[in-house]
N, C-alpha and C. Protein backbone atom coordinates (compact mmCIF):
# COMPACT_ATOMS: atom_id res chain seq x y z
N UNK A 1 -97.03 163.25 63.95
CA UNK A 1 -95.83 162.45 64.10
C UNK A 1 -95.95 161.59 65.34
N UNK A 2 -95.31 160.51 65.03
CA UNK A 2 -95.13 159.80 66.49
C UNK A 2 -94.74 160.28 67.74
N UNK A 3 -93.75 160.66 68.02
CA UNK A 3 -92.52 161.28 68.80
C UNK A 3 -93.61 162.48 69.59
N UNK A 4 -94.73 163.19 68.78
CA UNK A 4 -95.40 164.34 68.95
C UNK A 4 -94.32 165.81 68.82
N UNK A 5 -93.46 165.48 68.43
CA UNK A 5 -92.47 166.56 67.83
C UNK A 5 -93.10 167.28 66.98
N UNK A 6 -93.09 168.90 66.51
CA UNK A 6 -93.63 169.31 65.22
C UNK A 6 -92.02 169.97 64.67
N UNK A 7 -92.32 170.39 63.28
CA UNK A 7 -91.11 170.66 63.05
C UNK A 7 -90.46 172.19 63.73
N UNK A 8 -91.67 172.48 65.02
CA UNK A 8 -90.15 173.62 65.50
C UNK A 8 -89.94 173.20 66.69
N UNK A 9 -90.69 171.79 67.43
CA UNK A 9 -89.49 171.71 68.92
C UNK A 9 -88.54 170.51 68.07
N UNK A 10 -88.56 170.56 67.11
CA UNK A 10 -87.07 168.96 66.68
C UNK A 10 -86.12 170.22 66.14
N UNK A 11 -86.70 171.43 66.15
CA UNK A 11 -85.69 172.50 65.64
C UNK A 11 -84.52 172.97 67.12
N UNK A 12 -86.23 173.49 68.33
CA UNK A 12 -84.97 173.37 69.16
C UNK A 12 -84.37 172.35 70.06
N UNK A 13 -84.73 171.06 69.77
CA UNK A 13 -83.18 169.84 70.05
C UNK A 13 -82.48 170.13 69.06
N UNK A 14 -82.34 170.35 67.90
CA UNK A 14 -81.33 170.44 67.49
C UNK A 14 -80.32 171.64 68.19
N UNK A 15 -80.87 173.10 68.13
CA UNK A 15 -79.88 174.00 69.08
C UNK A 15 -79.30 173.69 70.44
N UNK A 16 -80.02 172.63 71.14
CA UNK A 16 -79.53 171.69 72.44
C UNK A 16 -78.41 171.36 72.11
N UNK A 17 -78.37 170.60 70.91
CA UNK A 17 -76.76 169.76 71.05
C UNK A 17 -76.27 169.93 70.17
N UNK A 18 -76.44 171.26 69.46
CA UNK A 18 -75.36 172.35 69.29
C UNK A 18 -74.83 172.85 70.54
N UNK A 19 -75.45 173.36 71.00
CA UNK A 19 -74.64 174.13 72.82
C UNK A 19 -73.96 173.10 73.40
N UNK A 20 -74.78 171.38 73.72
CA UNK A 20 -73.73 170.90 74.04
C UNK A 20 -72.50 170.55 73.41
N UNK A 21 -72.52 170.69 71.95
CA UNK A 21 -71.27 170.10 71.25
C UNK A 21 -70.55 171.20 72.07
N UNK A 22 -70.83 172.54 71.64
CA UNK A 22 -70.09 173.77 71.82
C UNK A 22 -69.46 173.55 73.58
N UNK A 23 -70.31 173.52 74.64
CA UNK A 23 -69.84 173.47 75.94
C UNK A 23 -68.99 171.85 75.62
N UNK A 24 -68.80 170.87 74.97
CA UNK A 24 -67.76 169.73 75.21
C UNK A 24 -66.58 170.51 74.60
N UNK A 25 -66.49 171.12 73.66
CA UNK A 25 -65.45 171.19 72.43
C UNK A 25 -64.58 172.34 73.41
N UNK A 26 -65.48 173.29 74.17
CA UNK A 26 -64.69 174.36 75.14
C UNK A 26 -64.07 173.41 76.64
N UNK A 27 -64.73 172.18 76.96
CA UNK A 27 -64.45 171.81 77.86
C UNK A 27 -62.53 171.14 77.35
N UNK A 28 -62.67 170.20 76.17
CA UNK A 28 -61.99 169.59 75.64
C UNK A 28 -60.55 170.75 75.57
N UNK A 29 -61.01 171.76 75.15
CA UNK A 29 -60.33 173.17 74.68
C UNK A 29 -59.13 173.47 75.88
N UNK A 30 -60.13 173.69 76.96
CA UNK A 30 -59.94 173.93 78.56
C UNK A 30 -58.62 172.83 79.12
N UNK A 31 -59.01 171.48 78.85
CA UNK A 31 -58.27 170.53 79.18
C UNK A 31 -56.70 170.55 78.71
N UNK A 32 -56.88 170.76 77.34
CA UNK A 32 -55.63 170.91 76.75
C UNK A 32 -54.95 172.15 77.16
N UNK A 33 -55.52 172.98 77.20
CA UNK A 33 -55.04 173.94 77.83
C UNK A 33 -54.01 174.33 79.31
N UNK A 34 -54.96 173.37 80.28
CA UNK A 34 -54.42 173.18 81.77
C UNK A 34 -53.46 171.95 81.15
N UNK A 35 -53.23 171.21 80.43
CA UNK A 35 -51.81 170.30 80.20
C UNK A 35 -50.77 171.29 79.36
N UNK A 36 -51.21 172.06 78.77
CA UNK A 36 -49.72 172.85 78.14
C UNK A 36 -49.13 173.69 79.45
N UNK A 37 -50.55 173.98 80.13
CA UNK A 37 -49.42 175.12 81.47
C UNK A 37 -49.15 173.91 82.05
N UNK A 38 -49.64 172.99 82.86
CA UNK A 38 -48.89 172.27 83.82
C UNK A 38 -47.76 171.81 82.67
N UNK A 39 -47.40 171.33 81.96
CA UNK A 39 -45.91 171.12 81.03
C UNK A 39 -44.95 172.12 81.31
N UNK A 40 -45.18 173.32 80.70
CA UNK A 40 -44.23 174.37 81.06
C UNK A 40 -44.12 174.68 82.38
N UNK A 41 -44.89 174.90 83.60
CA UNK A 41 -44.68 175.35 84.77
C UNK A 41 -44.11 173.63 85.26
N UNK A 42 -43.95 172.26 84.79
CA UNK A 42 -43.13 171.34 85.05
C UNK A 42 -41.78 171.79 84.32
N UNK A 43 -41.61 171.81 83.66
CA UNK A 43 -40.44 172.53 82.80
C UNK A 43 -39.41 173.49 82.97
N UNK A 44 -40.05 174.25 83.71
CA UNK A 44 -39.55 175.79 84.40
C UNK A 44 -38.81 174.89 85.82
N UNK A 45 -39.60 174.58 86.29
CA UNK A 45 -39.51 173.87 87.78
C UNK A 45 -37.70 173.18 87.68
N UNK A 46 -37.79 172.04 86.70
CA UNK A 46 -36.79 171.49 86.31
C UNK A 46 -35.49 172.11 85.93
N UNK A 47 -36.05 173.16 85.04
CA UNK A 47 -34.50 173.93 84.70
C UNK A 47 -34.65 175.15 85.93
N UNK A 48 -35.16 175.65 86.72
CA UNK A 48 -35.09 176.37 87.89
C UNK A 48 -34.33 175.65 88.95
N UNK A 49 -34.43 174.49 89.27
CA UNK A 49 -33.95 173.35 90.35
C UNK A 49 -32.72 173.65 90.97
N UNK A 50 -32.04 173.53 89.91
CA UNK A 50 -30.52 173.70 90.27
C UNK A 50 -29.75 175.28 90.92
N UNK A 51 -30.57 176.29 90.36
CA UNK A 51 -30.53 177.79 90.70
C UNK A 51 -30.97 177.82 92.23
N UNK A 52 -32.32 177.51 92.23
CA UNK A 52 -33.23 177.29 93.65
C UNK A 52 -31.99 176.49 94.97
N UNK A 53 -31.31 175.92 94.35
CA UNK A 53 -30.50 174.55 95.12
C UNK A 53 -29.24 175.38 95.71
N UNK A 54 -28.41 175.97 94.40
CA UNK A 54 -27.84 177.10 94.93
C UNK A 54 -27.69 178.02 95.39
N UNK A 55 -28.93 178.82 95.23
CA UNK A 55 -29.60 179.70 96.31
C UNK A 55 -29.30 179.27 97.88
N UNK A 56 -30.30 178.42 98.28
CA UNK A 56 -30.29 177.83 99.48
C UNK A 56 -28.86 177.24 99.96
N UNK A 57 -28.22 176.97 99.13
CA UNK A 57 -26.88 176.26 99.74
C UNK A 57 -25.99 177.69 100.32
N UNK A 58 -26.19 178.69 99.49
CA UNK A 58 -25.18 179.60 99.70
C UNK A 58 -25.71 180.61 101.00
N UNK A 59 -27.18 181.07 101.12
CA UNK A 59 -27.82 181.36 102.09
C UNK A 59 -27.64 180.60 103.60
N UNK A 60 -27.48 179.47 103.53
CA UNK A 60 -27.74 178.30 104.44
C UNK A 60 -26.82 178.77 106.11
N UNK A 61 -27.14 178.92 107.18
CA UNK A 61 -26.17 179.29 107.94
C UNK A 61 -25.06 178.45 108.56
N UNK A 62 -24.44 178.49 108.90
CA UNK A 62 -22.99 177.33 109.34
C UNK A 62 -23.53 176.63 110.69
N UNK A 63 -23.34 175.51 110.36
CA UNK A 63 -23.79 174.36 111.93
C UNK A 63 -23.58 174.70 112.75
N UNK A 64 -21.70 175.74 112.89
CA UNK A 64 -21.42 175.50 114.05
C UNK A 64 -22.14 177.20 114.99
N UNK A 65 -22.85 177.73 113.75
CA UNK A 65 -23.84 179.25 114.76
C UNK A 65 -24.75 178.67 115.25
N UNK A 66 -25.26 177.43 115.28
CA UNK A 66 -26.42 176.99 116.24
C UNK A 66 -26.06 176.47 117.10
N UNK A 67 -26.70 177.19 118.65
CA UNK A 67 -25.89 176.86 120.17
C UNK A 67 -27.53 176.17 120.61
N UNK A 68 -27.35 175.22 120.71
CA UNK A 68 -29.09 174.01 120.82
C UNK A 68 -29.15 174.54 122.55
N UNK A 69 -28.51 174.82 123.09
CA UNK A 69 -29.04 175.24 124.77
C UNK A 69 -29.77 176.75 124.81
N UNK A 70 -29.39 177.41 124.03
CA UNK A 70 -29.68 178.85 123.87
C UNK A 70 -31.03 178.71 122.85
N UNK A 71 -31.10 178.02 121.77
CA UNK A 71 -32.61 178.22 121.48
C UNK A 71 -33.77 176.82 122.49
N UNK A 72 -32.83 176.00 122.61
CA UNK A 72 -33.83 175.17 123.93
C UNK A 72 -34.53 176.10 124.65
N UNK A 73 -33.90 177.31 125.40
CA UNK A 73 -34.42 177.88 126.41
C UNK A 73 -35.22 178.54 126.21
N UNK A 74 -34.66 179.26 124.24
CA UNK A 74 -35.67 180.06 124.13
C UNK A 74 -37.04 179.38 123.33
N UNK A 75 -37.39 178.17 123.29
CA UNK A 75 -38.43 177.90 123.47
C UNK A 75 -39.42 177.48 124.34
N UNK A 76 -38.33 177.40 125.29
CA UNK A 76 -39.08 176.50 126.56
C UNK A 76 -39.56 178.26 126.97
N UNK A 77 -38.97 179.26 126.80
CA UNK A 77 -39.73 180.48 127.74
C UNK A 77 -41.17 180.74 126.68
N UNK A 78 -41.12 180.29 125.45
CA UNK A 78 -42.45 180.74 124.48
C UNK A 78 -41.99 181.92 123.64
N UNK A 79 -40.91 181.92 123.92
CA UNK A 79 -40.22 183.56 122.80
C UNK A 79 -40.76 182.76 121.05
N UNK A 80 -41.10 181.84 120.76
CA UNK A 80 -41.64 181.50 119.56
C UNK A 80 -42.89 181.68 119.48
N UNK A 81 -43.94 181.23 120.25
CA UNK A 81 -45.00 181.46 119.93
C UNK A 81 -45.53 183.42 119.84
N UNK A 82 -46.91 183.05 119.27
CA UNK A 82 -47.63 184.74 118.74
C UNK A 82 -47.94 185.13 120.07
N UNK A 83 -48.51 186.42 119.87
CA UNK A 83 -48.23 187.60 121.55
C UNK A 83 -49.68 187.34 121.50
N UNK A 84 -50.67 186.54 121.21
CA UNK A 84 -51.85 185.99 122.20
C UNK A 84 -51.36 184.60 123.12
N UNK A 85 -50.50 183.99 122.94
CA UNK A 85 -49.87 182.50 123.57
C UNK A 85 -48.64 182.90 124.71
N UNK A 86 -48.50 183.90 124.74
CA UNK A 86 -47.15 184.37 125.20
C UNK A 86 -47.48 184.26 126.54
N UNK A 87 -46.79 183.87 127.20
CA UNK A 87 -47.08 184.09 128.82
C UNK A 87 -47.24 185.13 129.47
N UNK A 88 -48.45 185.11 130.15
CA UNK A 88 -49.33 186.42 130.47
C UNK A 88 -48.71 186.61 132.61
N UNK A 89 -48.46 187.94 132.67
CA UNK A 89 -48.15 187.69 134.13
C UNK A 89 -46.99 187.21 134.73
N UNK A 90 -46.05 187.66 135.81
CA UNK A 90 -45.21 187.83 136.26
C UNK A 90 -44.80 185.84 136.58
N UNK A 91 -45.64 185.52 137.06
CA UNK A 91 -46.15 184.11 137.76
C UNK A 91 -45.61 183.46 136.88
N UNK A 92 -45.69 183.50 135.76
CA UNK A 92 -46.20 182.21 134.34
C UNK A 92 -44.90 182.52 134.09
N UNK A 93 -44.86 183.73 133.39
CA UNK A 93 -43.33 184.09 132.88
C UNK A 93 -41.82 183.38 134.12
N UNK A 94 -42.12 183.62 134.93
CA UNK A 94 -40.86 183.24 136.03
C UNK A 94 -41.17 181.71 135.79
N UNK A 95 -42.06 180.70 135.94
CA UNK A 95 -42.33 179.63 135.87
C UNK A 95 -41.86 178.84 135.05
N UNK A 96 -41.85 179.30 133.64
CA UNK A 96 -40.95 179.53 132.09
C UNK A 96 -39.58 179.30 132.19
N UNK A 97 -39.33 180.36 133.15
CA UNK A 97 -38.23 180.75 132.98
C UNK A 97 -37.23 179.66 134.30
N UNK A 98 -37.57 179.42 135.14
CA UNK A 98 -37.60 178.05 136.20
C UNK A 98 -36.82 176.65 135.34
N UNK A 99 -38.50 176.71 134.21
CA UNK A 99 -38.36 175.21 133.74
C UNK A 99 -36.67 175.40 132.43
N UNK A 100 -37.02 176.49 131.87
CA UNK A 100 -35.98 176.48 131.01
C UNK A 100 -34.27 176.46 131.25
């Protein structure tokens, strides 16, 4: 033959693209798949919204419990940051406590 093909390597191209049909048709498979969940988990989201909304509204604390001088200070001393950032030593801490 031209090609130098005999009839058992044109046998296995043919099993080649069989596998690839098979790996497109699972890819294709896959795709549709990740669009039906993203649909429903959009879906859910939408009719959840309003629950989620009420949640938070009813949780929410009243304007007038936030005193802005009392957490000013307590950030200016580092009472927010993690206990590796925290002010180490008598020195630092009073210094904190100075500026705040």
């Amino acid at each position: 033959s031209r090609t130098g093909r005999t009839p058992g390597t044109a046998h296995d191209g043919q099993t080649g693209n069989e596998a690839l049909v098979q790996y497109a048709a699972l890819g294709v498979l896959g795709l549709i798949a990740l669009k039906v969940l993203f649909s429903i988990i959009n879906f859910l989201s939408i009719l959840l919204l309003p629950f989620i909304y009420l949640y938070m509204a009813s949780n929410c604390p009243e304007i007038n419990s936030f005193d802005a001088k009392r957490e000013l200070k307590r950030v200016l001393r580092g009472a927010h940051l993690p206990e590796e950032n925290q002010p180490k030593g008598f020195f630092e801490s009073g210094l904190n406590r100075i500026a705040a």
